[in-house]
C-alpha atoms as a PDB file:
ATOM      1  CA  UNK A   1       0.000   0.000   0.000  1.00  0.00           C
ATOM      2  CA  UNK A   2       3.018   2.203   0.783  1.00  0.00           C
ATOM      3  CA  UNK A   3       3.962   2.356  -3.173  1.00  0.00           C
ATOM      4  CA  UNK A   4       0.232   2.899  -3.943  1.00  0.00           C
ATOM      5  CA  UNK A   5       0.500   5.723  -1.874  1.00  0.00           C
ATOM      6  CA  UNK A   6       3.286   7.375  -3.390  1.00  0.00           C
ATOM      7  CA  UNK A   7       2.127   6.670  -6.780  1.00  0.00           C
ATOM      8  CA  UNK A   8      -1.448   8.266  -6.275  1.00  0.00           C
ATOM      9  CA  UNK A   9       0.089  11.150  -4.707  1.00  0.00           C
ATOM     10  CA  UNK A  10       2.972  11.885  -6.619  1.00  0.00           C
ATOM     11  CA  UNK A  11       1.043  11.911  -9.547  1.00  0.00           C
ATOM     12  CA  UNK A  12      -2.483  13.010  -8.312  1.00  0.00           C
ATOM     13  CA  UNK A  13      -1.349  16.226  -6.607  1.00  0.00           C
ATOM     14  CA  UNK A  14      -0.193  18.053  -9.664  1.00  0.00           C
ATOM     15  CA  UNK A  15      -2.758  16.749 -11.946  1.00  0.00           C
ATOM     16  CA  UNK A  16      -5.584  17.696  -9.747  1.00  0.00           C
ATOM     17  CA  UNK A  17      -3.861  21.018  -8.935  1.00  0.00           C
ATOM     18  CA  UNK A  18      -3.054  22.799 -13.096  1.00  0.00           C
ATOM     19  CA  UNK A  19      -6.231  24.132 -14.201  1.00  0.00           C
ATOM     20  CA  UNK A  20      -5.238  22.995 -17.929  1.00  0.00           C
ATOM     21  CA  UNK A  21      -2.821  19.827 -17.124  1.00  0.00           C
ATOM     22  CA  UNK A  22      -2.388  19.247 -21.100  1.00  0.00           C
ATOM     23  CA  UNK A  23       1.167  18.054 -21.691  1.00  0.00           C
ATOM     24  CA  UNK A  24       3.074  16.470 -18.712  1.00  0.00           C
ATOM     25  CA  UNK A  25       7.048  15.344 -18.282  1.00  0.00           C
ATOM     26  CA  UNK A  26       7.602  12.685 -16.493  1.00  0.00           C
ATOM     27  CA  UNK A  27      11.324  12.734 -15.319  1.00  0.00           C
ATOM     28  CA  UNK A  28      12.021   8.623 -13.046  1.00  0.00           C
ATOM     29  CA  UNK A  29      13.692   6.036 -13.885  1.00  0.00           C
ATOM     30  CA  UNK A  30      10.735   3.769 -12.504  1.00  0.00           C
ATOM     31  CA  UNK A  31       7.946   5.698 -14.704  1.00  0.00           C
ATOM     32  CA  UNK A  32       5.864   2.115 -15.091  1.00  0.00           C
ATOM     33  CA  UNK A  33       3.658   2.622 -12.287  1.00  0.00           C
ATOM     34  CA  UNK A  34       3.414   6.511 -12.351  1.00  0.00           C
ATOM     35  CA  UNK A  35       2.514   6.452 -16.224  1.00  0.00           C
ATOM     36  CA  UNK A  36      -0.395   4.182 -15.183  1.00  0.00           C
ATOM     37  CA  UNK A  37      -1.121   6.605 -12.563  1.00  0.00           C
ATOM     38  CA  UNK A  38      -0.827   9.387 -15.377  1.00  0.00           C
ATOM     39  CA  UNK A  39      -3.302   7.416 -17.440  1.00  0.00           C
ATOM     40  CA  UNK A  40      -6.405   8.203 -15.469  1.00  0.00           C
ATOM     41  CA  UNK A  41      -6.619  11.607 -17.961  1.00  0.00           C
ATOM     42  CA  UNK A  42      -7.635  11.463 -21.348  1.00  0.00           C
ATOM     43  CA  UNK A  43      -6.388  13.805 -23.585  1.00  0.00           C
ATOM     44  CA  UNK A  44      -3.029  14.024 -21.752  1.00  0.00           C
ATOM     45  CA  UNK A  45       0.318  14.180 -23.916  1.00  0.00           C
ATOM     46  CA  UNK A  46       2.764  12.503 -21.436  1.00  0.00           C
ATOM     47  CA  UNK A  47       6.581  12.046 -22.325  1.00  0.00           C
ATOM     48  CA  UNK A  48       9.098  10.704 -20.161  1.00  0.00           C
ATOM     49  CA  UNK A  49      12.815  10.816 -19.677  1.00  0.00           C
ATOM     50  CA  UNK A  50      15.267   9.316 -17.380  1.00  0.00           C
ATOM     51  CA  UNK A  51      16.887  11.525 -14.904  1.00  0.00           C
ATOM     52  CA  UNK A  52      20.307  12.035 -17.080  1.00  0.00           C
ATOM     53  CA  UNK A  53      20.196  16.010 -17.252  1.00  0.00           C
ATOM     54  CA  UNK A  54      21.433  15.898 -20.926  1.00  0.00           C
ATOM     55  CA  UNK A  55      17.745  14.621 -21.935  1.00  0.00           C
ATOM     56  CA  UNK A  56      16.319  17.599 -20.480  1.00  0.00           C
ATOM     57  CA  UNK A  57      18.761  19.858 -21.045  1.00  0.00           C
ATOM     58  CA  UNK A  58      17.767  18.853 -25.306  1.00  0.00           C
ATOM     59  CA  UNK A  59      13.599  19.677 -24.550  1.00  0.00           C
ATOM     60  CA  UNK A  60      12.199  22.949 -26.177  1.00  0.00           C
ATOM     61  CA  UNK A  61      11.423  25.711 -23.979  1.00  0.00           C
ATOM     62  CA  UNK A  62       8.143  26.352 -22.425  1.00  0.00           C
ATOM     63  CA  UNK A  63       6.327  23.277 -23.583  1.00  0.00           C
ATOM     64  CA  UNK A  64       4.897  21.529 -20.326  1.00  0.00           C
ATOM     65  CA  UNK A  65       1.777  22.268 -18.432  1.00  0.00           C
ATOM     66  CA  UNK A  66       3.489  19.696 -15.514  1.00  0.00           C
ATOM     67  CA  UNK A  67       7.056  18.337 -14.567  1.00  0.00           C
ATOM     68  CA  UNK A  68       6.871  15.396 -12.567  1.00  0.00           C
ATOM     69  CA  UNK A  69      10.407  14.347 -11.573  1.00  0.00           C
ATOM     70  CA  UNK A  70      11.884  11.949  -9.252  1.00  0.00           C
ATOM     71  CA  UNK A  71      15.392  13.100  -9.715  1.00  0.00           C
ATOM     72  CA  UNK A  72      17.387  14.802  -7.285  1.00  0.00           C
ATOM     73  CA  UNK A  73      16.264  18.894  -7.714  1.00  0.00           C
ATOM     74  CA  UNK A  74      19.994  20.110  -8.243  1.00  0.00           C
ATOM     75  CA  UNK A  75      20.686  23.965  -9.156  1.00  0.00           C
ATOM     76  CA  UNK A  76      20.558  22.649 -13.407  1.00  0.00           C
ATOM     77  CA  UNK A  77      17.951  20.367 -12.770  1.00  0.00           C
ATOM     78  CA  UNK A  78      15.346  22.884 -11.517  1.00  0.00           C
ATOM     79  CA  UNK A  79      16.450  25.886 -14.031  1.00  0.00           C
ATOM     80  CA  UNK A  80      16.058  23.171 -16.644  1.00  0.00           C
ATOM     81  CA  UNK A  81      12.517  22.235 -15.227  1.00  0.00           C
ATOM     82  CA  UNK A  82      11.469  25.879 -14.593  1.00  0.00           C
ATOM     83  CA  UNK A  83      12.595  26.478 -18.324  1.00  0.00           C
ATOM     84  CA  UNK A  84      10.153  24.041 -20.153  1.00  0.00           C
ATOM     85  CA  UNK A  85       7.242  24.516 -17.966  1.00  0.00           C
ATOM     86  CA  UNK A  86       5.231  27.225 -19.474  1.00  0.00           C
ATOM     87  CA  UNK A  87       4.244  30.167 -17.530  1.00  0.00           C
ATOM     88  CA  UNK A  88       1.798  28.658 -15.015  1.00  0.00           C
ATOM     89  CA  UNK A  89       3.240  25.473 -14.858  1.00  0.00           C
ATOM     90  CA  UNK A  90       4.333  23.883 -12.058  1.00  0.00           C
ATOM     91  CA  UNK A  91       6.297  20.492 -11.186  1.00  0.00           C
ATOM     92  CA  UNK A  92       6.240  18.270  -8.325  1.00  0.00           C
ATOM     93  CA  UNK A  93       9.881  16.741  -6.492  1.00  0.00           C
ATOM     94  CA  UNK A  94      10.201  13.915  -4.876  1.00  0.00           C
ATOM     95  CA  UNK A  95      12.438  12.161  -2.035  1.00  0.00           C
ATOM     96  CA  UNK A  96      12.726  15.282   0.524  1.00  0.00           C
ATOM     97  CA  UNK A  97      13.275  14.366   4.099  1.00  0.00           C
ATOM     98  CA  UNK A  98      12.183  17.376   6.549  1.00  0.00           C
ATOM     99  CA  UNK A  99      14.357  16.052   9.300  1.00  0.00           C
ATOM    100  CA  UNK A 100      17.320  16.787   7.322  1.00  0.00           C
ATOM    101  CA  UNK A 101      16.952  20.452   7.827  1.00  0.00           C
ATOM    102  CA  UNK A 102      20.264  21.276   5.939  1.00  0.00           C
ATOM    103  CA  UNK A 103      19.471  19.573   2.880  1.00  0.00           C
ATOM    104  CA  UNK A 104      16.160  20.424   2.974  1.00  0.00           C
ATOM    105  CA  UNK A 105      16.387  24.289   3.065  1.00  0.00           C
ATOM    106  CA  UNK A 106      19.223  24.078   0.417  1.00  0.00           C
ATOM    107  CA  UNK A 107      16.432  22.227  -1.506  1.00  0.00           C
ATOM    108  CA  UNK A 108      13.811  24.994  -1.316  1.00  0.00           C
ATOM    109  CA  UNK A 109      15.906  28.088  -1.573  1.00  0.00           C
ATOM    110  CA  UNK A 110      16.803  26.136  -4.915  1.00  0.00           C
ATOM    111  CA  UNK A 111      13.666  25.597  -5.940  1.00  0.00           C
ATOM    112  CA  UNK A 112      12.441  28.758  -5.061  1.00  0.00           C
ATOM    113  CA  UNK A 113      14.591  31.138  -7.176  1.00  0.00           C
ATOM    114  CA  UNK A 114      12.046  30.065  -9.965  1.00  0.00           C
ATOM    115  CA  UNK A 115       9.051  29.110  -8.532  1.00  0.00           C
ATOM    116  CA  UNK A 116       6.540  31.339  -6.790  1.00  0.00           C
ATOM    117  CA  UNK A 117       4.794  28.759  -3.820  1.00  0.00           C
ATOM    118  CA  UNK A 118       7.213  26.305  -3.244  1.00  0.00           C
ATOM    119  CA  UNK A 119       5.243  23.555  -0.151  1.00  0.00           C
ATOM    120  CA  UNK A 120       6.307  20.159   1.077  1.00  0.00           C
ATOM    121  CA  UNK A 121       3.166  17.488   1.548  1.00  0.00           C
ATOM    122  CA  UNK A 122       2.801  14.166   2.483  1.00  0.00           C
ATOM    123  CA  UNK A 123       3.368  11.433   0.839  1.00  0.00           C
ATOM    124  CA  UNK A 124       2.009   9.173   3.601  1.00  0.00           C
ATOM    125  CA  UNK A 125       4.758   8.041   4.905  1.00  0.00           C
ATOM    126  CA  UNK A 126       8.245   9.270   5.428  1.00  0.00           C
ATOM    127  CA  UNK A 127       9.309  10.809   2.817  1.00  0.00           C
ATOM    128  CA  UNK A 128       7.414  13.746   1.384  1.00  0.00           C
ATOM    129  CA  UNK A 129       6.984  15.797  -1.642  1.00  0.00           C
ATOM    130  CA  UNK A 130       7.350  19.036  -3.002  1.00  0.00           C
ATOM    131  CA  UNK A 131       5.041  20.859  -5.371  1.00  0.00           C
ATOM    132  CA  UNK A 132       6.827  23.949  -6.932  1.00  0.00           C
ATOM    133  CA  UNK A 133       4.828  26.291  -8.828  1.00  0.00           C
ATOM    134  CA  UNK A 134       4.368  29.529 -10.974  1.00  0.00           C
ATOM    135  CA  UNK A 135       1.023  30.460 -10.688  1.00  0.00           C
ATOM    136  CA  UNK A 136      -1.239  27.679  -9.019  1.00  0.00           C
ATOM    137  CA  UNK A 137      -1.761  27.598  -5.488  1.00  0.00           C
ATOM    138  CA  UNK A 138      -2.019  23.958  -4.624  1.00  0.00           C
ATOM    139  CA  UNK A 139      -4.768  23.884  -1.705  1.00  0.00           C
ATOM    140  CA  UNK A 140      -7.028  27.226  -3.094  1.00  0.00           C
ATOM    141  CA  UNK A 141      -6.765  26.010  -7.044  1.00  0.00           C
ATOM    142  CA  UNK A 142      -7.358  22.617  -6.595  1.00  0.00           C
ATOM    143  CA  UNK A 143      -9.494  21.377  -9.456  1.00  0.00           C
ATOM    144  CA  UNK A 144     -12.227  19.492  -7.362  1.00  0.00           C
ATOM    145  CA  UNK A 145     -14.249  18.029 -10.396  1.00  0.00           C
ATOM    146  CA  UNK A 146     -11.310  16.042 -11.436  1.00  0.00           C
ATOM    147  CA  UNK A 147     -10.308  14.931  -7.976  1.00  0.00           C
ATOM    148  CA  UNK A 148     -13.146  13.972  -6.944  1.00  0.00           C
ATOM    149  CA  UNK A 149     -14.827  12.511  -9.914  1.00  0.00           C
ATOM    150  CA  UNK A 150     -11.494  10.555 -11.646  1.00  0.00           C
ATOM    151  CA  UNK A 151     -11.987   6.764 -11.869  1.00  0.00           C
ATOM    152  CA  UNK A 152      -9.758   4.586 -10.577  1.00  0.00           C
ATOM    153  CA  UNK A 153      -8.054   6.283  -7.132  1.00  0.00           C
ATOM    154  CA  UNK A 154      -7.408   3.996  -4.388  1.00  0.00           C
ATOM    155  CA  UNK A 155      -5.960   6.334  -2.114  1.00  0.00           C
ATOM    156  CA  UNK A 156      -6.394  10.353  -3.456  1.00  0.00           C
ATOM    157  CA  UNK A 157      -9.259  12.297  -3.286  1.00  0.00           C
ATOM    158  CA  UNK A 158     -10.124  15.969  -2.962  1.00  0.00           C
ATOM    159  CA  UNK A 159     -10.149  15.993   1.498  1.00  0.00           C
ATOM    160  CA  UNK A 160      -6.915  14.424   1.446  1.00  0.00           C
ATOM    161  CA  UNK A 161      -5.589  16.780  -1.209  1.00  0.00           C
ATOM    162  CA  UNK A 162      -5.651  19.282   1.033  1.00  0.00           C
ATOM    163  CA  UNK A 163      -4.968  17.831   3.955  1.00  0.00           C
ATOM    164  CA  UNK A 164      -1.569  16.347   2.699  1.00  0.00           C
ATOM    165  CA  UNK A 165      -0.039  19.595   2.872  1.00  0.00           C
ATOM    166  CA  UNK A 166      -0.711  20.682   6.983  1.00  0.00           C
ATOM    167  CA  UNK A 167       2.305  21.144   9.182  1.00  0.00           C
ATOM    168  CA  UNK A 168       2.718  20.968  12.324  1.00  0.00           C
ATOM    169  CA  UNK A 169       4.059  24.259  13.801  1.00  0.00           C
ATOM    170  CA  UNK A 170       7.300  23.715  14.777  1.00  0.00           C
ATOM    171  CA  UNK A 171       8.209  22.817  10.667  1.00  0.00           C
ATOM    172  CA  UNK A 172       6.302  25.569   9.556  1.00  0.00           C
ATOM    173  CA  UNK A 173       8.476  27.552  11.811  1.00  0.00           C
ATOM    174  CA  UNK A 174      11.995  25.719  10.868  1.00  0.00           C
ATOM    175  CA  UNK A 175      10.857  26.354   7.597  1.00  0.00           C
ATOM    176  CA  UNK A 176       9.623  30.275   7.748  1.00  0.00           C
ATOM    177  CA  UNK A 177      10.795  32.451   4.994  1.00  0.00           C
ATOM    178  CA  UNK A 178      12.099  29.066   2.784  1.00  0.00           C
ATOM    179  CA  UNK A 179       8.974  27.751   2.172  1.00  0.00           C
ATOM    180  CA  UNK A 180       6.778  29.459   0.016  1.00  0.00           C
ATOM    181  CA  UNK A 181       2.993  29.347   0.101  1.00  0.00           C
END
């Protein structure tokens, strides 16, 4: 259930959070079960690359609605990303650990030279997420028709959505001024 989890949400976030999620990039080297996540939408262009930087580093600029990527978000690797979303895209990275406060804030202050809301959420379990974007908020513009009325979630739904990105105070206050919401 733990992969099911991370597969629903990984995915599921984003989609359910870019009012016009049209063409996605999915950047893992394990994109099986997240394409059949990503397969839930219909009219969806999805392509997907492994996490070498020279793949991305070759894409046209501005062409994604959504970067999903499960590669480590490096200084090049999120200028990259922010370069082929288009201007109210927004991409979700995986595999941060809050408890590693260092790494973490490096992370975000990374992140957040080119995104405006940068916010960890749950993944349910240890690790968590972050969802990065330029113009979609991901708790006020959440898209609740296609949360709520998408066949085929196990796990995801509109409630949990939001829910998936509370805090408890003291990391919202290790956090203040890196994280952006």
């Amino acid at each position: 259930m733990q992969k099911r989890n991370y597969n629903e949400l990984f995915v599921h976030v984003a989609m359910c959070t870019h009012k016009t999620a049209k063409d996605v990039l999915l950047i893992s080297n394990k994109a099986a079960p997240l394409l059949e996540e990503l397969a839930k939408y219909k009219n969806t262009n999805i392509k997907t690359l492994k996490t070498e930087l020279d793949e991305l580093q070759n894409e046209q600029d501005e062409l994604y609605d959504i970067v999903l990527c499960e590669a480590e978000p490096t200084k090049a690797m999120a200028g990259h990303i922010n370069r082929v979303l288009k201007k109210d895209g927004l991409a979700t990275f995986s595999g941060f650990n809050l408890i590693d406060q260092e790494s973490s804030t490096a992370k975000f202050k990374e992140i957040g030279k080119y995104f405006k809301i940068v916010m960890p959420y749950s993944l349910l379990g240890h690790n968590k997420a972050v969802l990065a974007s330029k113009e979609y908020h991901p708790t006020a513009d959440i898209i609740l028709q296609r949360a709520d009325l998408t066949d085929g979630y196990e796990v995801y739904n509109s409630d949990l959505h939001v829910a998936l990105f509370a805090m408890p105070t003291y990391t919202k206050k290790t956090y203040l001024g890196v994280i952006k919401n």
